[in-house]
N, C-alpha and C. Protein backbone atom coordinates (compact mmCIF):
# COMPACT_ATOMS: atom_id res chain seq x y z
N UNK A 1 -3.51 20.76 0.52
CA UNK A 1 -3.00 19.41 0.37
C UNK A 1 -1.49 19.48 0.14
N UNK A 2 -0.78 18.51 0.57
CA UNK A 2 0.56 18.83 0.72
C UNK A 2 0.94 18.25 -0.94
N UNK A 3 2.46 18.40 -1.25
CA UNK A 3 2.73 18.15 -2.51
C UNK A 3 2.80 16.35 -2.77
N UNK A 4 2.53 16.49 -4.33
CA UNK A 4 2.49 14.95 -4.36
C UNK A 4 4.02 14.26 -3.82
N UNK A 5 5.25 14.59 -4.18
CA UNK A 5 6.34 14.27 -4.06
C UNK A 5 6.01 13.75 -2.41
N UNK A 6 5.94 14.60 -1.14
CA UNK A 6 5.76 14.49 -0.02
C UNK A 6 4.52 13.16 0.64
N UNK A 7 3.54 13.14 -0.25
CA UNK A 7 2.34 11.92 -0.11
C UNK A 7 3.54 10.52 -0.57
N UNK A 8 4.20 10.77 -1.40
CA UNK A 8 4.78 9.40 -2.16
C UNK A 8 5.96 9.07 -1.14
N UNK A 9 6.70 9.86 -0.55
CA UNK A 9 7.29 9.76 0.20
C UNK A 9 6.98 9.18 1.80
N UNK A 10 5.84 9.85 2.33
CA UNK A 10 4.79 9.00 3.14
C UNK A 10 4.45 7.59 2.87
N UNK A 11 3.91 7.44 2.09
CA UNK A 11 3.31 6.27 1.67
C UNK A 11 4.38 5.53 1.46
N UNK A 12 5.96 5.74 0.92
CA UNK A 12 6.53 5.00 1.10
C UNK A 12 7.22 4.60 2.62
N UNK A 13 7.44 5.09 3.30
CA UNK A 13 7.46 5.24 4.35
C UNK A 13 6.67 3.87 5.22
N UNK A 14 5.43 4.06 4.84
CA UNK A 14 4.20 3.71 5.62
C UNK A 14 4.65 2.03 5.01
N UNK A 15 4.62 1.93 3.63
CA UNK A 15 4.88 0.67 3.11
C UNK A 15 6.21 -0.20 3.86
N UNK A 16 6.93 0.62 3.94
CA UNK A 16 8.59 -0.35 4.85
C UNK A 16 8.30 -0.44 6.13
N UNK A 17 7.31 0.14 6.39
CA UNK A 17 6.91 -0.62 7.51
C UNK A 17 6.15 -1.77 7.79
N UNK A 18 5.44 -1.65 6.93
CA UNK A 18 4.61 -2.70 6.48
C UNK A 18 5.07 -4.07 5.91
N UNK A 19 5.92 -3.40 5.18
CA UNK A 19 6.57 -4.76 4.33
C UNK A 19 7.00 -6.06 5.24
N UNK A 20 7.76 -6.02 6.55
CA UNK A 20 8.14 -6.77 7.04
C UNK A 20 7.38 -7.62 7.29
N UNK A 21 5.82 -7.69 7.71
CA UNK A 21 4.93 -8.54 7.50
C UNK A 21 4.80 -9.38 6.75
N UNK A 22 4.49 -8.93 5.38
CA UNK A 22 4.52 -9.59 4.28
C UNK A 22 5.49 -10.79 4.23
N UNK A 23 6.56 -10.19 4.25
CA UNK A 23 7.83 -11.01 4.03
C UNK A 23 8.31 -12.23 4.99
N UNK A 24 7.49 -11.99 6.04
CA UNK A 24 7.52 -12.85 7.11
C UNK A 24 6.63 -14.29 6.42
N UNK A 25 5.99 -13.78 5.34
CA UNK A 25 5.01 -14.75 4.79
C UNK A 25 5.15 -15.40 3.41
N UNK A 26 6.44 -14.67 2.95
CA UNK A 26 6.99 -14.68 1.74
C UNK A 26 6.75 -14.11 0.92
N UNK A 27 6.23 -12.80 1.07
CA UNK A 27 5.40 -12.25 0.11
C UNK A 27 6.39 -10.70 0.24
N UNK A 28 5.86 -9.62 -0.32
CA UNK A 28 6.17 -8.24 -0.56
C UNK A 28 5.14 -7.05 -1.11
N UNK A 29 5.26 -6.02 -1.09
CA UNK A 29 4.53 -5.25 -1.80
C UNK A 29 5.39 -4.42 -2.66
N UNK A 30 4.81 -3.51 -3.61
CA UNK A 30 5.31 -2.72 -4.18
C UNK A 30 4.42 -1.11 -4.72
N UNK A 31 4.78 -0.29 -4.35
CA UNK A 31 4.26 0.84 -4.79
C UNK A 31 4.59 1.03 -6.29
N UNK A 32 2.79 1.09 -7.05
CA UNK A 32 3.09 1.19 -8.21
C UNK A 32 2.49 2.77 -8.76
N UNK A 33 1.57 3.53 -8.50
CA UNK A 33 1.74 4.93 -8.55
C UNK A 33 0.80 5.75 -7.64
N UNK A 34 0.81 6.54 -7.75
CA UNK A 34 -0.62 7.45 -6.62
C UNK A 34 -1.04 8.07 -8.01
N UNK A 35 -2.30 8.18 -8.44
CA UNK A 35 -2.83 8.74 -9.22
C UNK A 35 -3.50 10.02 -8.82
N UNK A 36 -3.77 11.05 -9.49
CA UNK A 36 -4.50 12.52 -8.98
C UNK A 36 -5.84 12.45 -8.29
N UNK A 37 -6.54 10.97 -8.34
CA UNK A 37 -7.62 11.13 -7.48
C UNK A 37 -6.95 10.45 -5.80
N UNK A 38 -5.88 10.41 -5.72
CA UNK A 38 -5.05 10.12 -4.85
C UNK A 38 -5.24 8.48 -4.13
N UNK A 39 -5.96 7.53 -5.57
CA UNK A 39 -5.72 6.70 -5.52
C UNK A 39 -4.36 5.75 -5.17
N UNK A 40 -3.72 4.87 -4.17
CA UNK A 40 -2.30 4.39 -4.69
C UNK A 40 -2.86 2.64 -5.04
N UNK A 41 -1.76 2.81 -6.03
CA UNK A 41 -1.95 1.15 -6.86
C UNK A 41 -0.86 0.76 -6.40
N UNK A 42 -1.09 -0.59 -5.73
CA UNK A 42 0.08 -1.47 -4.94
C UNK A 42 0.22 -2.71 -6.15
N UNK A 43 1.42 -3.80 -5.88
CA UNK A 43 1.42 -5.03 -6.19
C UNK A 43 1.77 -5.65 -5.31
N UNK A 44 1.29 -6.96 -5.18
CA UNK A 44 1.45 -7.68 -4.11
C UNK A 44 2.11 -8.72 -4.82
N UNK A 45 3.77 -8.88 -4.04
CA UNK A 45 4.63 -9.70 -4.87
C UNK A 45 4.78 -11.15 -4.06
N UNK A 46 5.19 -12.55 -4.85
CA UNK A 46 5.72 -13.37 -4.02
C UNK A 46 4.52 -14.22 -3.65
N UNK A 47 4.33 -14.65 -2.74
CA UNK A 47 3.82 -15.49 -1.85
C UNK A 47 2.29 -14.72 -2.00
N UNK A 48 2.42 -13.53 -1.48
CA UNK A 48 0.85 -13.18 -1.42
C UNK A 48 0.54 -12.25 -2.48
N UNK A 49 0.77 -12.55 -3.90
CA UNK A 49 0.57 -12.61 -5.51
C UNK A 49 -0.70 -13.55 -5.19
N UNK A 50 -0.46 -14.89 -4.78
CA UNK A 50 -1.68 -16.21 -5.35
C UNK A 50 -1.87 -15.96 -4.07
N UNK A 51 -1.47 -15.59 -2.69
CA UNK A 51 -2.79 -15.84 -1.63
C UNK A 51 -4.34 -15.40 -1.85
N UNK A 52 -4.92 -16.20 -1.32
CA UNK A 52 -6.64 -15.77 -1.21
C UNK A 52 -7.12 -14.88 -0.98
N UNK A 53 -6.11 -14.08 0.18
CA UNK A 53 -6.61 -13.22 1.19
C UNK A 53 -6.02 -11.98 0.40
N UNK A 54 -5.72 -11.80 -0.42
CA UNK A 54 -4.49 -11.21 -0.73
C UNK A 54 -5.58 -9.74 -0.73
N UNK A 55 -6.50 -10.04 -1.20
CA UNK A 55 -7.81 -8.05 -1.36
C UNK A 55 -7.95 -7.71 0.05
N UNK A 56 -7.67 -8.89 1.32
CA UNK A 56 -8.08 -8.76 2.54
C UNK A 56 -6.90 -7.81 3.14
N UNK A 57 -5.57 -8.66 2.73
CA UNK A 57 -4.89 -7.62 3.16
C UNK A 57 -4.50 -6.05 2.23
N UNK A 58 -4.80 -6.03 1.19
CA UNK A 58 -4.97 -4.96 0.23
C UNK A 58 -5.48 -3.93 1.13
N UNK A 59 -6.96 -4.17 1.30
CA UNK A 59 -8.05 -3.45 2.43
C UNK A 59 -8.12 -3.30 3.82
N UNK A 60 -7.94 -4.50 4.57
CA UNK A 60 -8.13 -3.99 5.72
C UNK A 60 -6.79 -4.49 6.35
N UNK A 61 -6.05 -4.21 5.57
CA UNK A 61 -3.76 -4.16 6.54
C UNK A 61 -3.64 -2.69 5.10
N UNK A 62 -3.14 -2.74 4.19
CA UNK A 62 -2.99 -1.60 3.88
C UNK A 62 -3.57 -0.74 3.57
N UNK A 63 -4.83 -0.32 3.13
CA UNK A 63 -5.27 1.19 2.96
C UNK A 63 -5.82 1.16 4.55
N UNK A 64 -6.24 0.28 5.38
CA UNK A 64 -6.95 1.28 6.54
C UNK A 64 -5.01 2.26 6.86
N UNK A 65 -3.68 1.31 6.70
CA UNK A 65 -2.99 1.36 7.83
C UNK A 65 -2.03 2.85 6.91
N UNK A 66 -2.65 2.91 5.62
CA UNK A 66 -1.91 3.91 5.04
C UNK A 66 -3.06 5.53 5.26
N UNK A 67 -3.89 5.29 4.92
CA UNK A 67 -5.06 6.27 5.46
C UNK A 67 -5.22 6.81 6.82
N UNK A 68 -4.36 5.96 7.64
CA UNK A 68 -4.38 6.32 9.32
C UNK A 68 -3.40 6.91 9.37
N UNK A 69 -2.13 7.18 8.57
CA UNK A 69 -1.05 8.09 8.69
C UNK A 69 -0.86 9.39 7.06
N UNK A 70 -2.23 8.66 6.67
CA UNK A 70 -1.75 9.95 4.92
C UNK A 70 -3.09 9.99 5.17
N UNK A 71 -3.86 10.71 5.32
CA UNK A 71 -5.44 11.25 5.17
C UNK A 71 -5.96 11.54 4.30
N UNK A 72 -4.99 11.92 3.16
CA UNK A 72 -5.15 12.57 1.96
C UNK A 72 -5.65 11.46 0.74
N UNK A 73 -4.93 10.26 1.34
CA UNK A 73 -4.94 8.99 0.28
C UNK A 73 -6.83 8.45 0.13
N UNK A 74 -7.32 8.37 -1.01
CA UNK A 74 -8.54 8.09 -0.78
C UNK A 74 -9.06 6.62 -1.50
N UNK A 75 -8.18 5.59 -1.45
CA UNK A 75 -7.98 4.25 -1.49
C UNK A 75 -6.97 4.22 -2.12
N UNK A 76 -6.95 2.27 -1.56
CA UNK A 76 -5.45 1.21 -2.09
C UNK A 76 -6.15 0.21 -3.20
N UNK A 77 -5.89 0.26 -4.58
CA UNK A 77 -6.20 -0.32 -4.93
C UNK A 77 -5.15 -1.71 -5.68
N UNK A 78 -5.18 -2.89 -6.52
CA UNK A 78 -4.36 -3.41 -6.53
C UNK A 78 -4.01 -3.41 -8.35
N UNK A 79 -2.71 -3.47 -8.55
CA UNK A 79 -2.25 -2.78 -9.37
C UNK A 79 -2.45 -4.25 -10.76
């Protein structure tokens, strides 16, 4: 498994890409840590804080889209 420094760096990565979405909606994310079961805890800032959907995109926009480029990550949960 590669070093944690290198996963956080990925994942951030993976997130600025991502982000622009969000923000298109008024919203943001934020990486809040990767834990040793290589959990990462996001926040979802802004606009999609109170959206509905907000576990929808938690689940199926970021962990499928962070798991398809970090393999290692073994869920997104919300922080």
């Amino acid at each position: 498994m590669e070093n944690k420094q290198e996963i956080y760096r990925k994942v951030n990565v993976i997130l600025e890409q991502i982000r622009p979405y969000l923000q298109a909606d008024g919203g943001d994310i934020s990486l809040v840590e990767i834990n040793d079961n290589m959990e990462v805890r996001v926040e979802l800032l802004g606009a999609c804080n109170g959206c509905p959907h907000k576990t929808q995109t938690i689940h199926a926009g970021v962990e499928r889209t962070l798991k398809t480029y970090v393999p290692e990550i073994s869920r997104v949960v919300e922080a």
